[in-house]
N, C-alpha and C. Protein backbone atom coordinates (compact mmCIF):
# COMPACT_ATOMS: atom_id res chain seq x y z
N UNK A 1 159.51 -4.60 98.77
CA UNK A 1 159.97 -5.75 98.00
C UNK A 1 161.39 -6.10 98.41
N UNK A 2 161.61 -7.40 98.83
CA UNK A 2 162.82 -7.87 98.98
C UNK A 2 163.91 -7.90 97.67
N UNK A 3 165.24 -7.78 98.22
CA UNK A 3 165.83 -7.54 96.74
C UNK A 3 166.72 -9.05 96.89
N UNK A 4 166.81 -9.71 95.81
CA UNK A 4 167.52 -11.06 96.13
C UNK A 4 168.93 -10.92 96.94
N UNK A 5 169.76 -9.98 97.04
CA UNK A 5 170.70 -9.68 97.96
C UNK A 5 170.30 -10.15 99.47
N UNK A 6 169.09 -9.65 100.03
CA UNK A 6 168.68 -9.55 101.20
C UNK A 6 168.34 -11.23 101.88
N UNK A 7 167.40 -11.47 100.62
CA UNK A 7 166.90 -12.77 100.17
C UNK A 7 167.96 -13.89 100.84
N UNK A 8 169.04 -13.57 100.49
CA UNK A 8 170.40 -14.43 100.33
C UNK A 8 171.38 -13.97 101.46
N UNK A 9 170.97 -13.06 102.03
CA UNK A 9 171.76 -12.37 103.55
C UNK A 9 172.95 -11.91 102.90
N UNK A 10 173.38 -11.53 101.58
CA UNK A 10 174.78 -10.83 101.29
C UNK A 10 174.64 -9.23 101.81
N UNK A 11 173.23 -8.86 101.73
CA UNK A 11 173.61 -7.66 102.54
C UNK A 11 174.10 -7.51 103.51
N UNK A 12 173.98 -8.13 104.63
CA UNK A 12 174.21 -8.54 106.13
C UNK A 12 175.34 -8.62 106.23
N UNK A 13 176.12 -10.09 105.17
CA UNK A 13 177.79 -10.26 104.79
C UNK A 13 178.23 -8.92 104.65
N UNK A 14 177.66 -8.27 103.67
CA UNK A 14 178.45 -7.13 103.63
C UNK A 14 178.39 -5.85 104.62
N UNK A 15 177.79 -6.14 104.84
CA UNK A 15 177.62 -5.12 106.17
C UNK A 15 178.68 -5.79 107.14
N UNK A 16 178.73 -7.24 107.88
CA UNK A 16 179.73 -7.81 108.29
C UNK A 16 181.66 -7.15 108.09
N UNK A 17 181.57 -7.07 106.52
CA UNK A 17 182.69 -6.91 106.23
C UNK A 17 182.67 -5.23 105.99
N UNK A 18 182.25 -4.53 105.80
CA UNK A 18 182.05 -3.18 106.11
C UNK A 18 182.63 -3.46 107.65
N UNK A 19 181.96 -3.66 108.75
CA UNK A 19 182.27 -3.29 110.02
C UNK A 19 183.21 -3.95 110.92
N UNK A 20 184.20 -5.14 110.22
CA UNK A 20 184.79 -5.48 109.85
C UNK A 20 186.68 -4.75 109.88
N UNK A 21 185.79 -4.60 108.62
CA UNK A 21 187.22 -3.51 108.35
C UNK A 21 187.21 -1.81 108.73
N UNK A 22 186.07 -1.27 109.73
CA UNK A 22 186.18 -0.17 110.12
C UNK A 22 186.85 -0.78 111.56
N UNK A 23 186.48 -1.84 111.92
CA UNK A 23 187.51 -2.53 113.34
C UNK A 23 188.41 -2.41 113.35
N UNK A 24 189.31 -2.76 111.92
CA UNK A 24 190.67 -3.23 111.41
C UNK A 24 191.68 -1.91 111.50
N UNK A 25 190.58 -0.69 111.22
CA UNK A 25 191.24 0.84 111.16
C UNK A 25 191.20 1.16 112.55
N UNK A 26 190.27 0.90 113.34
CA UNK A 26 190.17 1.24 114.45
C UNK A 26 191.50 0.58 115.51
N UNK A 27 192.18 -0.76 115.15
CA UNK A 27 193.05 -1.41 115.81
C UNK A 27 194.23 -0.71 115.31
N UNK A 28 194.19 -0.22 114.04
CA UNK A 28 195.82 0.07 113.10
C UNK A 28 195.71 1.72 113.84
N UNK A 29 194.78 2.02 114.28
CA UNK A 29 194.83 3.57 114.75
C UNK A 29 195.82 3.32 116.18
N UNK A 30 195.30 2.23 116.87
CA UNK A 30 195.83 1.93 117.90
C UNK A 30 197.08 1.85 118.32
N UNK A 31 197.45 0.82 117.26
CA UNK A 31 198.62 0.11 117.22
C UNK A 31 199.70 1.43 117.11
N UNK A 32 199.45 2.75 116.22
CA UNK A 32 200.01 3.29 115.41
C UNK A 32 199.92 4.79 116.42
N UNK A 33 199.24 5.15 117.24
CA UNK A 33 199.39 5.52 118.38
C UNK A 33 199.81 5.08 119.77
N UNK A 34 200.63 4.13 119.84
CA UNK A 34 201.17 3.03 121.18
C UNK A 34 201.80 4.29 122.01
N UNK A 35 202.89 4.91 120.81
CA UNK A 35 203.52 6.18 122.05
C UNK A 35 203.66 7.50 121.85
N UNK A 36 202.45 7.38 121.57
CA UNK A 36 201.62 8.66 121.75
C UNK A 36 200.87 9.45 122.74
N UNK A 37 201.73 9.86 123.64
CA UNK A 37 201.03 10.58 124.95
C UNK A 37 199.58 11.11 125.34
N UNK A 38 199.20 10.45 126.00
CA UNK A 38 197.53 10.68 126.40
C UNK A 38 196.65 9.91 124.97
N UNK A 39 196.90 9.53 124.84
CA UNK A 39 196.43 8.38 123.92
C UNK A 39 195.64 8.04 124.15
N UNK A 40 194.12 7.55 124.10
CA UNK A 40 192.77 6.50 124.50
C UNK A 40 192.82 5.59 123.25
N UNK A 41 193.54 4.72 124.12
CA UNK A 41 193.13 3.27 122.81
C UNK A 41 191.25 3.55 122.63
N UNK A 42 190.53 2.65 121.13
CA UNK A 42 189.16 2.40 121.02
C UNK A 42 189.58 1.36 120.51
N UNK A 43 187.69 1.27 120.41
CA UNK A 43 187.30 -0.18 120.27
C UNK A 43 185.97 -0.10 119.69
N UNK A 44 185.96 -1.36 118.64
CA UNK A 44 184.88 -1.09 118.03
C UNK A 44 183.99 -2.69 118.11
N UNK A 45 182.93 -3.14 119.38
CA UNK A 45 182.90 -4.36 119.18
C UNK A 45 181.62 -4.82 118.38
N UNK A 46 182.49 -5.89 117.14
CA UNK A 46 182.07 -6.37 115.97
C UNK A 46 180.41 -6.46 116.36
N UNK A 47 179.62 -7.73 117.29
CA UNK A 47 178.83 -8.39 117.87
C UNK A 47 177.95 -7.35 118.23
N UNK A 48 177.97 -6.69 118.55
CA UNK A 48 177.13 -5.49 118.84
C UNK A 48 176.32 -4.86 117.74
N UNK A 49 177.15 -4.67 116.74
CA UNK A 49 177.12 -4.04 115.69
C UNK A 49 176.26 -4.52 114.68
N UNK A 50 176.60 -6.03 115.00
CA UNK A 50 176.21 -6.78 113.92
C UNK A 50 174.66 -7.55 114.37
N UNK A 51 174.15 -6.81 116.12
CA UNK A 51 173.22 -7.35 117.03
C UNK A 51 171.68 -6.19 116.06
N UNK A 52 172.65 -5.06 115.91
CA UNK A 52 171.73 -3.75 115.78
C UNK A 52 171.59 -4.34 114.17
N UNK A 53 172.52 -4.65 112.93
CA UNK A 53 172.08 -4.92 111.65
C UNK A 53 170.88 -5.70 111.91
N UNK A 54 170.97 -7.04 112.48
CA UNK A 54 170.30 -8.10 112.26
C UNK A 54 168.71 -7.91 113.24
N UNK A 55 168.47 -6.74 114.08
CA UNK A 55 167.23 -6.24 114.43
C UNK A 55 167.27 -6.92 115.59
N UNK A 56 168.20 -7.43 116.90
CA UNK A 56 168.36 -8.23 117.64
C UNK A 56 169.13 -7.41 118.71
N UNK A 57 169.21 -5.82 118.37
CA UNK A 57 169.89 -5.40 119.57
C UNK A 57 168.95 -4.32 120.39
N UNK A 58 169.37 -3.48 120.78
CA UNK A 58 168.84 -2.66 122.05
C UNK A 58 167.37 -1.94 121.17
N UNK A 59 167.93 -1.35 120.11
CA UNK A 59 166.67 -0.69 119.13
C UNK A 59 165.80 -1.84 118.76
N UNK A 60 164.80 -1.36 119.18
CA UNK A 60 163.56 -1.79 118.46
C UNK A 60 163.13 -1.82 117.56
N UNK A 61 162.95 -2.83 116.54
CA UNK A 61 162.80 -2.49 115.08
C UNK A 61 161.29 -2.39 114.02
N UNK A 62 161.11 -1.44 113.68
CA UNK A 62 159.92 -0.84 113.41
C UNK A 62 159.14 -1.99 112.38
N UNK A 63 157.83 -1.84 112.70
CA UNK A 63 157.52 -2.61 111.78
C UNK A 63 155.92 -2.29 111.23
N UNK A 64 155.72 -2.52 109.96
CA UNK A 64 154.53 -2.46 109.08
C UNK A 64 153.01 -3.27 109.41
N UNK A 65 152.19 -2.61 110.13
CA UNK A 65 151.41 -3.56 110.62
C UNK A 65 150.20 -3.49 109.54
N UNK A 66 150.43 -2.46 108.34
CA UNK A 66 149.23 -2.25 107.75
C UNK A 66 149.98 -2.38 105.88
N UNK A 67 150.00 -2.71 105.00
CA UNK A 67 150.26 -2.53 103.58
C UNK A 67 150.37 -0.90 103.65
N UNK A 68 149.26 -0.32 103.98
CA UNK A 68 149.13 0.89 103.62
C UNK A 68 149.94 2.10 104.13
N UNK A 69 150.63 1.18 105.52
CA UNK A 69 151.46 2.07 105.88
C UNK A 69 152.92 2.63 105.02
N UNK A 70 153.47 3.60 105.60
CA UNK A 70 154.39 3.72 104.83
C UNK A 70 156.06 3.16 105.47
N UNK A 71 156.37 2.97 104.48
CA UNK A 71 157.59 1.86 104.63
C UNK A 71 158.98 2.82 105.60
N UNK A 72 159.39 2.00 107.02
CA UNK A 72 160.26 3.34 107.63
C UNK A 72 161.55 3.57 106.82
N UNK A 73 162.09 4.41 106.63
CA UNK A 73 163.51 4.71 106.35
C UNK A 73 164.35 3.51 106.62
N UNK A 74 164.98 3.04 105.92
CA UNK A 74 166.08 2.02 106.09
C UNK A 74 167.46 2.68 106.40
N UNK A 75 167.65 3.43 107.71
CA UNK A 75 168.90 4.19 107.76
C UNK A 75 170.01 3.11 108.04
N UNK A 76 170.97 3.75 107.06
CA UNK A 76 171.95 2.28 107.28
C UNK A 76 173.48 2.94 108.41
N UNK A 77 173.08 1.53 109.41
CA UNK A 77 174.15 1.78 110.59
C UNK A 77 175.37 2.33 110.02
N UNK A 78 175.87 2.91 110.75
CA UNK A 78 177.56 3.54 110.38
C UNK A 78 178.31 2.84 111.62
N UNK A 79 179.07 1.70 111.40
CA UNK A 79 180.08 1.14 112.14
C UNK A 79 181.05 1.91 113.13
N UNK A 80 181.20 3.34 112.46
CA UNK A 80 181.80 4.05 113.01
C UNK A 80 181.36 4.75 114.53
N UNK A 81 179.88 4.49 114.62
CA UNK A 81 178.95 5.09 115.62
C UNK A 81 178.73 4.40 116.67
N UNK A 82 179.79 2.96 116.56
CA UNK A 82 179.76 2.24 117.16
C UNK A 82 181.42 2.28 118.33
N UNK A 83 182.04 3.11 118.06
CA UNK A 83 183.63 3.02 118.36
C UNK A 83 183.69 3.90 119.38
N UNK A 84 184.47 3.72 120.61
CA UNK A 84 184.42 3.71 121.77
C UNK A 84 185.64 3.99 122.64
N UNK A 85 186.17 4.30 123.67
CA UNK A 85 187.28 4.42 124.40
C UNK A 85 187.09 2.99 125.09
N UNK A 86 189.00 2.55 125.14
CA UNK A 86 188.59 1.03 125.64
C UNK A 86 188.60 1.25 127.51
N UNK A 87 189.15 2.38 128.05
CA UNK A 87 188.97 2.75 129.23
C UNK A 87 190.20 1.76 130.01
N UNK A 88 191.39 1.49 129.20
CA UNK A 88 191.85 0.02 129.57
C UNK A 88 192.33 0.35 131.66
N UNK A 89 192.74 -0.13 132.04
CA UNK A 89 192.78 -0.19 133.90
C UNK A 89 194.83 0.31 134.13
N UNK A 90 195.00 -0.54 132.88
CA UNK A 90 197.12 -0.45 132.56
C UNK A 90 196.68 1.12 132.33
N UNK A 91 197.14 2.29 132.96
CA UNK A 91 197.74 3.30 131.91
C UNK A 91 199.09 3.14 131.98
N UNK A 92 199.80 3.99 131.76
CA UNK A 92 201.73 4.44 131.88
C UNK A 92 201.10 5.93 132.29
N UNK A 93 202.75 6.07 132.40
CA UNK A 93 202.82 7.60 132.71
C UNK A 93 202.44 8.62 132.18
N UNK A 94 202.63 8.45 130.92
CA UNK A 94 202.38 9.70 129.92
C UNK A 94 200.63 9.39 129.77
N UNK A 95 199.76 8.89 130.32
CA UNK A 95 199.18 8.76 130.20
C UNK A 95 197.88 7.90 129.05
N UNK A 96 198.68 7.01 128.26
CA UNK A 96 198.31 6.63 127.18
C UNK A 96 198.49 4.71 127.57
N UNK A 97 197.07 4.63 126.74
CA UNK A 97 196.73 3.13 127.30
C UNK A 97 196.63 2.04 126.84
N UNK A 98 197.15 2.00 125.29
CA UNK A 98 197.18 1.23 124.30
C UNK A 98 198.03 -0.35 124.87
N UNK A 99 197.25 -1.29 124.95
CA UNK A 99 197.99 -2.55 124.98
C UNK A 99 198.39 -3.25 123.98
N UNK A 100 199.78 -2.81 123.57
CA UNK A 100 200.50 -3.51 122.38
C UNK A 100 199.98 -4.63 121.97
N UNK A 101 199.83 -5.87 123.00
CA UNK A 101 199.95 -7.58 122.67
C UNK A 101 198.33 -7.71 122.43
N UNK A 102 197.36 -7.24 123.15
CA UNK A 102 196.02 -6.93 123.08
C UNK A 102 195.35 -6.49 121.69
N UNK A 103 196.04 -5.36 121.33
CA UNK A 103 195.40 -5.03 119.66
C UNK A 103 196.28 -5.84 118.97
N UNK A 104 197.20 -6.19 119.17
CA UNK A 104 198.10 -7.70 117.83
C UNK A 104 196.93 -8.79 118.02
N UNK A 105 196.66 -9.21 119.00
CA UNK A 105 195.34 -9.95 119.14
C UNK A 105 194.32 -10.01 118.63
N UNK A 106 193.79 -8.80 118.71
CA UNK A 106 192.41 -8.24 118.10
C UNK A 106 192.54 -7.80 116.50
N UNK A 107 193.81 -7.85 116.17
CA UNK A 107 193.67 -7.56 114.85
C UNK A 107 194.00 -9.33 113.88
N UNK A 108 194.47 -10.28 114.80
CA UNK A 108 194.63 -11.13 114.26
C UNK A 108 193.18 -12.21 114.53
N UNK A 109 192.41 -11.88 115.27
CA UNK A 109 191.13 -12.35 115.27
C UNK A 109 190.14 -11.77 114.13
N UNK A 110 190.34 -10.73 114.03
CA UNK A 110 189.51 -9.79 113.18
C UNK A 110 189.68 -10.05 111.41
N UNK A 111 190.95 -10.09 111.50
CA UNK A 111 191.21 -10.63 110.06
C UNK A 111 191.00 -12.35 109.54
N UNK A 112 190.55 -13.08 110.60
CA UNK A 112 190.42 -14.14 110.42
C UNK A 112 188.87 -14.12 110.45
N UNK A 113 187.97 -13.00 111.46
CA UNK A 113 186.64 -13.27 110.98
C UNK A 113 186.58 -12.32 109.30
N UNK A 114 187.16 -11.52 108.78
CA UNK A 114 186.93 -10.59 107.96
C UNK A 114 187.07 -11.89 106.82
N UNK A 115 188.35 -12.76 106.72
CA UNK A 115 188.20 -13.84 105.87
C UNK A 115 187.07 -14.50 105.55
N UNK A 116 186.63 -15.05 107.04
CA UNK A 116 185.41 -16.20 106.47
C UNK A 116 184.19 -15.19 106.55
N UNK A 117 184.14 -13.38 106.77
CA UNK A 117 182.65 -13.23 106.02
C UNK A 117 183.29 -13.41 104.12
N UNK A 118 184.16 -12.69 103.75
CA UNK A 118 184.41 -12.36 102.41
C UNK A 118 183.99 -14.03 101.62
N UNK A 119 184.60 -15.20 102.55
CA UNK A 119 184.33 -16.62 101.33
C UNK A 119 182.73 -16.65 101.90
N UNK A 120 182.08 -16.37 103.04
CA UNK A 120 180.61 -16.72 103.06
C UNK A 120 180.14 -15.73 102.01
N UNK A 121 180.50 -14.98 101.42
CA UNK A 121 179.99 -13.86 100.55
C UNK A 121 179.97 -14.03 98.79
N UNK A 122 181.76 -14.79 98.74
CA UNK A 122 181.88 -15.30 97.69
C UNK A 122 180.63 -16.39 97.22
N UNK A 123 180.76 -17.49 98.24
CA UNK A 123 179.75 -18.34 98.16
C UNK A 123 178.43 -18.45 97.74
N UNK A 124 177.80 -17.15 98.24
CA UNK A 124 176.77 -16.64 97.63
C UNK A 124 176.66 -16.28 96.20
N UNK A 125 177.60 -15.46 96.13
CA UNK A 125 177.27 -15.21 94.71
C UNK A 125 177.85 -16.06 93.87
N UNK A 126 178.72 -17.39 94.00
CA UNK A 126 179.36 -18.29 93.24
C UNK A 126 177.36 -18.97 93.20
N UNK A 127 176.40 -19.49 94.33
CA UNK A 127 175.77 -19.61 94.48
C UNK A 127 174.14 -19.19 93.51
N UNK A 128 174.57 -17.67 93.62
CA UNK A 128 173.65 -16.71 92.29
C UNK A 128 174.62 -16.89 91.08
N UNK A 129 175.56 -17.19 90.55
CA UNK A 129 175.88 -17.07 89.37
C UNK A 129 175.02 -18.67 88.81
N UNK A 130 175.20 -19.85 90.09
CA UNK A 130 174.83 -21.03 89.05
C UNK A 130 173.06 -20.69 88.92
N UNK A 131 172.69 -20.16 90.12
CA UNK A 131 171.31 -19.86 90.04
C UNK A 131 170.67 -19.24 88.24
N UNK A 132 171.63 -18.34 88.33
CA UNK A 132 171.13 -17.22 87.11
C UNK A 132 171.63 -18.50 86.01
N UNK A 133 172.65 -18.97 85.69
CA UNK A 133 173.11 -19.67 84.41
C UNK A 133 171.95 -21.02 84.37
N UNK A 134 171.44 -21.74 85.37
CA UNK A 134 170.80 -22.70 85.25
C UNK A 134 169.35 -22.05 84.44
N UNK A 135 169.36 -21.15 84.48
CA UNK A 135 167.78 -20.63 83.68
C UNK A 135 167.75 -20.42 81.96
């Protein structure tokens, strides 16, 4: 049974903003290790992440060909399983590869998508509140 959340894709939103803001930690880790010797900047990319929620990425997504079957586990992605060495080509000496101007970048893109999932989210449920009051 679908739950009206799903119905309405706020799960998805929120999953969005879940992975989102594990990006946001993943850039402030960055930023916050710049000179920190032997350092591996990561990276956590959003689109990917959000390829595997929506059943559109590399996994194949299981499916019910019978009522009678039984329903698979809904294991829910961990954003974190997604985060990565950025391998950047710049090192320095000390060996550490963090590109200052690069994660100021990525964190100012990130917070501008993290905005418009949170109002597509609001929306929804501004959306279910008139739903529920009109009854």
């Amino acid at each position: 049974m679908n739950s009206i959340f799903s119905q309405m894709g706020i799960d998805k939103l929120g999953y969005g903003l879940v992975t989102a803001s594990t990006k946001n930690d993943v850039i402030a880790q960055n930023i916050a290790n710049v000179d920190t010797p032997g350092y591996k900047a990561k990276d956590l990319k959003f689109f990917d992440v959000m390829s595997e929620v929506m059943g559109t990425g590399k996994k194949l997504p299981l499916a019910r060909t019978n009522e009678k079957h039984l329903p698979a586990a809904d294991k829910a992605l961990n954003p974190s399983e997604f985060i990565y060495d950025q391998n950047n080509p710049s090192v320095r000496n000390d060996g550490n590869d963090v590109n200052e101007d690069y994660e100021m970048s990525q964190m100012a893109e990130n917070g501008i998508r993290y905005q418009m999932l949170a109002q597509l989210t609001a929306g929804k449920f501004t959306k279910l509140k008139e739903i529920i009051q009109s009854k």
